[in-house]
Protein backbone atom coordinates (compact mmCIF):
# COMPACT_ATOMS: atom_id res chain seq x y z
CA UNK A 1 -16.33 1.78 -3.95
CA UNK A 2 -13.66 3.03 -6.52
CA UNK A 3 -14.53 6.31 -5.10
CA UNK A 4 -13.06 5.54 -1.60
CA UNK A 5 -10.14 5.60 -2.76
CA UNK A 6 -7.67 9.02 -3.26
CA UNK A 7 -4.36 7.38 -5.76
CA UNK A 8 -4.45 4.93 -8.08
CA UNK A 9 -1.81 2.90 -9.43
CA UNK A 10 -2.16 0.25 -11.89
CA UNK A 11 -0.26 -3.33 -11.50
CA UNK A 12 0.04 -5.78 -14.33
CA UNK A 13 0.10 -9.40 -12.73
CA UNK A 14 3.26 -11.31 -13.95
CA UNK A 15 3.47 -14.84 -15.24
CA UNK A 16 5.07 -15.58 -12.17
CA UNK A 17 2.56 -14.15 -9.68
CA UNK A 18 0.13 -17.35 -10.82
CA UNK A 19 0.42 -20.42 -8.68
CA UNK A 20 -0.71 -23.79 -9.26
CA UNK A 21 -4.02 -23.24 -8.94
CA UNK A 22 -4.01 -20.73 -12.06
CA UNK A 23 -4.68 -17.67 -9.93
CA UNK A 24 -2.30 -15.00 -8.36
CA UNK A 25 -1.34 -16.58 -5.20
CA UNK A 26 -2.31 -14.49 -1.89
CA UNK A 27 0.95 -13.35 -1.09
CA UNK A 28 1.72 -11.49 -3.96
CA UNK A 29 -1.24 -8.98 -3.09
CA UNK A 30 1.18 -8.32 -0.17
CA UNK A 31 4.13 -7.25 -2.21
CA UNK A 32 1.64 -5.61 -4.47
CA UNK A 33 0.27 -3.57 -1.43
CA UNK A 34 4.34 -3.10 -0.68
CA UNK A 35 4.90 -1.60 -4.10
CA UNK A 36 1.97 0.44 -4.15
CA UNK A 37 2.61 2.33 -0.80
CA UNK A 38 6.51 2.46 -1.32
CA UNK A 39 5.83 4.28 -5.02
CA UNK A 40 3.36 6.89 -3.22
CA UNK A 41 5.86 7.35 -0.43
CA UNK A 42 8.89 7.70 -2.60
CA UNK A 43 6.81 10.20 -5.11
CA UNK A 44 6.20 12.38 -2.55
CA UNK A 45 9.70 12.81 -0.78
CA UNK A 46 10.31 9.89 1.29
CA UNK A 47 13.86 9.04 0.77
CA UNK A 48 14.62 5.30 1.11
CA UNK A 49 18.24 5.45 0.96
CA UNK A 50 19.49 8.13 3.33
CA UNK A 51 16.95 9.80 4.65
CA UNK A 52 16.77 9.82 8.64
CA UNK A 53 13.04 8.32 8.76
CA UNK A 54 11.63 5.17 7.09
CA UNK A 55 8.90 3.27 7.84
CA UNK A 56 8.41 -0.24 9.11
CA UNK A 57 5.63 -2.62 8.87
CA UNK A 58 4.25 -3.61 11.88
CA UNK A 59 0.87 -5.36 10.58
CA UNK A 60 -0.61 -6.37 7.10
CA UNK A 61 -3.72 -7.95 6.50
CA UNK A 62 -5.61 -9.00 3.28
CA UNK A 63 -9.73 -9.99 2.59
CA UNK A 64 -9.65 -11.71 -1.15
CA UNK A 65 -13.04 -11.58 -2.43
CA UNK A 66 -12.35 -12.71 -6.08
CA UNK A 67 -9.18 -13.94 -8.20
CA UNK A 68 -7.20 -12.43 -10.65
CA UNK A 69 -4.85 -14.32 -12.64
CA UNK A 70 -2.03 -13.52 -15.55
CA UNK A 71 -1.84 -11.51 -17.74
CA UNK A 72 -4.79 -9.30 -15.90
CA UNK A 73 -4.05 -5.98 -14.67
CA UNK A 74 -5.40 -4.60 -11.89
CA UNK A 75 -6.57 -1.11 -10.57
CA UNK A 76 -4.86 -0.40 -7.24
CA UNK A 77 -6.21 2.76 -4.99
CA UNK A 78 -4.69 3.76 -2.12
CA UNK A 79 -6.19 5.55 1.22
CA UNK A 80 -5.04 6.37 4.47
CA UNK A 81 -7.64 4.95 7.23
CA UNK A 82 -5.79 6.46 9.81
CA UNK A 83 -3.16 8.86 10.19
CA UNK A 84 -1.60 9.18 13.53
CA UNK A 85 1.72 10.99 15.58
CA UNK A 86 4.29 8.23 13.71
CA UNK A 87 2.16 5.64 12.49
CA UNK A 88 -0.34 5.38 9.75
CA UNK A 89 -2.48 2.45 8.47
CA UNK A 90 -2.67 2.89 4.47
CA UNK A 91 -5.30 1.03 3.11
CA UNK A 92 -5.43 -0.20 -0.43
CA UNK A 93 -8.01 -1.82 -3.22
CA UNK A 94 -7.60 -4.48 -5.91
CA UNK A 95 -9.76 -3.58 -8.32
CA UNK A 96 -10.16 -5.52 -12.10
CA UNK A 97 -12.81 -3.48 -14.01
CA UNK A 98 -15.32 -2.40 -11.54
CA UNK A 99 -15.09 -5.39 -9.38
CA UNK A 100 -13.06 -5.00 -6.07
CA UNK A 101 -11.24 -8.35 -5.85
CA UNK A 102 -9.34 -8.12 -2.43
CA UNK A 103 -8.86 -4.92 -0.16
CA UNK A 104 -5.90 -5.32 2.52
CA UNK A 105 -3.94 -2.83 5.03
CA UNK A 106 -0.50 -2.41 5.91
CA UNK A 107 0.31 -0.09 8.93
CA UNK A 108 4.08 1.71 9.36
CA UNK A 109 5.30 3.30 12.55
CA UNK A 110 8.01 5.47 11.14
CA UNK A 111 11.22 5.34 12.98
CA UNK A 112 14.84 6.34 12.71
CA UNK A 113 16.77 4.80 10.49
CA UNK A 114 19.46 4.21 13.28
CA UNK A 115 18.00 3.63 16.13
CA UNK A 116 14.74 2.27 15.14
CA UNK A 117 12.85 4.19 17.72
CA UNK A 118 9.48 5.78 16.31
CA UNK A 119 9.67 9.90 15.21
CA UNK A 120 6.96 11.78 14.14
CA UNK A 121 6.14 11.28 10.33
CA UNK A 122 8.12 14.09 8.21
CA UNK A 123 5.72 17.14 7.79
CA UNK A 124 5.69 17.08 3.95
CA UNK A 125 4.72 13.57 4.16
CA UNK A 126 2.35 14.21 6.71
CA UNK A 127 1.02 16.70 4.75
CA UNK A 128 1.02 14.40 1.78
CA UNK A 129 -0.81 12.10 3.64
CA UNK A 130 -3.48 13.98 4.62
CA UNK A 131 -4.61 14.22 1.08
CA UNK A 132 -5.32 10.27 1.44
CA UNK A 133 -7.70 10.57 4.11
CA UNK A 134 -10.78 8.91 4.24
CA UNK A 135 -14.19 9.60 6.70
């Protein structure tokens, strides 16, 4: 499964990230998701501050199959399931050792930072991108 997957970030959990039950709570696999995509995009010339495109979320979904809990860390990989004119669906693995413990998606129609209407996706990123593609 490990080999589905094109990056790989890892993501120590925080003492914070644990919830009463003793295990990281389900929404911080979203922000982890967040953080994972945002680093790619920003490593590879996506410019959150001024540039004319960024991308919104418009859907995010999670499956948790296992828990994790503080201080693990986990083994992130990204791929992109689909890559279209200004959207793309990135989709990402929790991994902790060889186990996958949730997979999720988050999808971004890329619009203009003013007017918030979708543009294509920048060709270097699209580019980019393309080395994330999965079958």
């Amino acid at each position: 499964m490990r080999d589905d997957y094109r990056h790989w970030q890892r993501i120590p959990t925080r003492w914070a990230d644990n919830d009463v039950y003793g295990h990281v709570n389900n929404v911080v696999h979203y922000a982890f998701m967040d953080t994972v995509i945002n680093t790619w995009l920003i490593d590879h010339g996506l410019d959150i501050q001024t540039g004319r495109e960024i991308g919104l979320c418009v859907e995010s979904h999670c499956n948790y199959r296992a828990s994790a809990a503080f201080p693990d860390v986990l083994d992130a990989g990204l791929r992109v399931g689909h890559l279209g004119r200004s959207s793309v669906r990135y989709e990402v693995g929790f991994f902790l050792a060889d186990d996958v413990i949730a997979e999720g998606h988050f999808v971004h129609v890329f619009v203009d930072r003013t007017t918030r209407k979708p543009v294509e996706i920048p060709a270097g990123l699209r580019t980019a991108m393309e080395g994330l593609v999965v079958a």
